[in-house]
Protein backbone atom coordinates (compact mmCIF):
# COMPACT_ATOMS: atom_id res chain seq x y z
CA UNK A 1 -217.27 72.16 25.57
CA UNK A 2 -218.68 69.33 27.56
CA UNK A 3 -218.03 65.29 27.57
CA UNK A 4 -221.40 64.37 27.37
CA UNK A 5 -225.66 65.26 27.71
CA UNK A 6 -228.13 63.15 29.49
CA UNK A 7 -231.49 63.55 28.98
CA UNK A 8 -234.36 61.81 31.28
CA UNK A 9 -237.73 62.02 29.89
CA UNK A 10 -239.91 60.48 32.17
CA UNK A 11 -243.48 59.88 30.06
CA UNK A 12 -246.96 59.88 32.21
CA UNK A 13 -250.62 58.64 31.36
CA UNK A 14 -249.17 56.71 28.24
CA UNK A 15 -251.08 54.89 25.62
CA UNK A 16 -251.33 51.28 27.26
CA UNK A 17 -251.12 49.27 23.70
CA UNK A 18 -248.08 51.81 22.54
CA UNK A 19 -245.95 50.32 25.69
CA UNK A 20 -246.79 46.57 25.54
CA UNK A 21 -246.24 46.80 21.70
CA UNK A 22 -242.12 45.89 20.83
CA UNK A 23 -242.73 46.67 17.13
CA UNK A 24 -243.62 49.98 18.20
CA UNK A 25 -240.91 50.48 20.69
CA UNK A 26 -238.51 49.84 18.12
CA UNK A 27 -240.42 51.98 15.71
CA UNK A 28 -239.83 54.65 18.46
CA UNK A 29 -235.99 53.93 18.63
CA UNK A 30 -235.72 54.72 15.09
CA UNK A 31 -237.60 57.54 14.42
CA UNK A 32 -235.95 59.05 17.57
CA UNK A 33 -232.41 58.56 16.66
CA UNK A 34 -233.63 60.25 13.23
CA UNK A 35 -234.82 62.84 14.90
CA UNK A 36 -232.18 63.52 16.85
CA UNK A 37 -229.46 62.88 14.29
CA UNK A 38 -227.90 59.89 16.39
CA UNK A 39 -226.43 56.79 14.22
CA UNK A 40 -227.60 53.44 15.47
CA UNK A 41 -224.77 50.83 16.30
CA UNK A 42 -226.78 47.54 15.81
CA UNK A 43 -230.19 46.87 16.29
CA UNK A 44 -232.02 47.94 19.78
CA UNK A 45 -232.29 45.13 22.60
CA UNK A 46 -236.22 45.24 23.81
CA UNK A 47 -236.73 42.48 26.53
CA UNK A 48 -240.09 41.86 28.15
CA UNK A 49 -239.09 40.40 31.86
CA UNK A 50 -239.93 40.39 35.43
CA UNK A 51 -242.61 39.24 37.21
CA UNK A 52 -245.87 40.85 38.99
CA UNK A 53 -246.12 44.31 38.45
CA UNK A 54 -242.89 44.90 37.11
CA UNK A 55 -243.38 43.16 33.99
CA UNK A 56 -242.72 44.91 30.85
CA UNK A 57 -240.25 45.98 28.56
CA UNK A 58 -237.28 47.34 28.76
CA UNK A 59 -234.53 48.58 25.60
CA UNK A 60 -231.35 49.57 24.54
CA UNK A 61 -230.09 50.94 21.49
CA UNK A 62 -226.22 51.71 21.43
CA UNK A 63 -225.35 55.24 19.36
CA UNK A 64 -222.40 55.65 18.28
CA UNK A 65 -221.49 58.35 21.01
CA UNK A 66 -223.41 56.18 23.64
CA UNK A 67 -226.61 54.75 24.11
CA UNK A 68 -230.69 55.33 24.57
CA UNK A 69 -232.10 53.30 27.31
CA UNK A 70 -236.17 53.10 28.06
CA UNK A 71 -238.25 51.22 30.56
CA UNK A 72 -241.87 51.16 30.52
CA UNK A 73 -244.36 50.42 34.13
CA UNK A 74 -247.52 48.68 32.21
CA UNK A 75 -249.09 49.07 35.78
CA UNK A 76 -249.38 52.93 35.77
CA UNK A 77 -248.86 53.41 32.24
CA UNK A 78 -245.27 55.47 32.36
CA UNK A 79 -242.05 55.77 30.14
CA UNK A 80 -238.61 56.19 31.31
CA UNK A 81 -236.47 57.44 28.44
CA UNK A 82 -232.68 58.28 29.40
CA UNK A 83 -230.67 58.95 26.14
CA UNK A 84 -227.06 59.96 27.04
CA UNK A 85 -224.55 61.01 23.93
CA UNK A 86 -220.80 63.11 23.86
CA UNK A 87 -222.58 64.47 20.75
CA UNK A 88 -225.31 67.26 21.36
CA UNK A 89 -228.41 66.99 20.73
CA UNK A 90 -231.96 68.75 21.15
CA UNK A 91 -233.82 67.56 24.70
CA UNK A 92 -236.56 69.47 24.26
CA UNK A 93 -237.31 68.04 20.77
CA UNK A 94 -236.74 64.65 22.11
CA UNK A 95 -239.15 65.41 24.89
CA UNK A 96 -242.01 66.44 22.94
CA UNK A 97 -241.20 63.28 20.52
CA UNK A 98 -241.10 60.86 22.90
CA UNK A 99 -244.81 62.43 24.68
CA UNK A 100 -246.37 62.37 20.93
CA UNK A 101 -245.48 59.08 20.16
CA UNK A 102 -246.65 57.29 23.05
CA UNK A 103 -249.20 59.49 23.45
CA UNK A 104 -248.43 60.50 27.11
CA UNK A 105 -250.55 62.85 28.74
CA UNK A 106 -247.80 64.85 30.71
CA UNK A 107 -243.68 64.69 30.63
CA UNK A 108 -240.78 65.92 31.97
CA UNK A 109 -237.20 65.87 31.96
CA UNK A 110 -233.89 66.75 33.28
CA UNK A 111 -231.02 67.49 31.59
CA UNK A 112 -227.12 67.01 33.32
CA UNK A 113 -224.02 68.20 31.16
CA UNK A 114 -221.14 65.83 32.34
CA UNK A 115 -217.83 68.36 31.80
């Protein structure tokens, strides 16, 4: 039994026109939560902001046990995906997703269990 999983996949050597593209970040958002069997509440939030070389986009889709959070460095071509849910859910699927899609050429992640 556990109160929640947190997943950070952090994405490396992306696809530089699947990270500046908000169509395809929200394509992302949907096919993960499919994927993963997690029921969107709403539509996702993806912001471009900041200045210099922290520009890019950011997003937020709320699930109905929590919420999927990314942030994307256009300088160095990364992905940081942190989905978080009190309903479980497959990491290592999401993991391998999230590389695929945005065509990353290495990933990790961590997993924490909050009890």
């Amino acid at each position: 039994m556990f109160w929640g999983k947190l997943a950070s996949i952090n994405l490396y050597g992306c696809s530089p026109k699947s990270i500046r593209d908000s169509k395809k970040i929200e394509k992302y958002i949907v096919e993960l939560c499919r994927l993963i069997d997690m029921k969107r509440f709403g539509k996702a939030l993806i912001q471009r902001f900041a200045e210099g070389d922290l520009e890019g986009y950011s997003a937020m889709q709320f699930i109905e046990t929590s919420s999927i959070t990314l942030h994307f460095d256009e300088t160095q071509n990364r992905a940081f995906i942190d989905i978080f849910s009190c309903k479980d859910f497959n990491a290592k699927k999401a993991e391998k997703f999230s590389k695929d899609f945005f065509k990353a050429k290495k990933s990790n992640k961590k997993v924490l269990i909050r009890k």
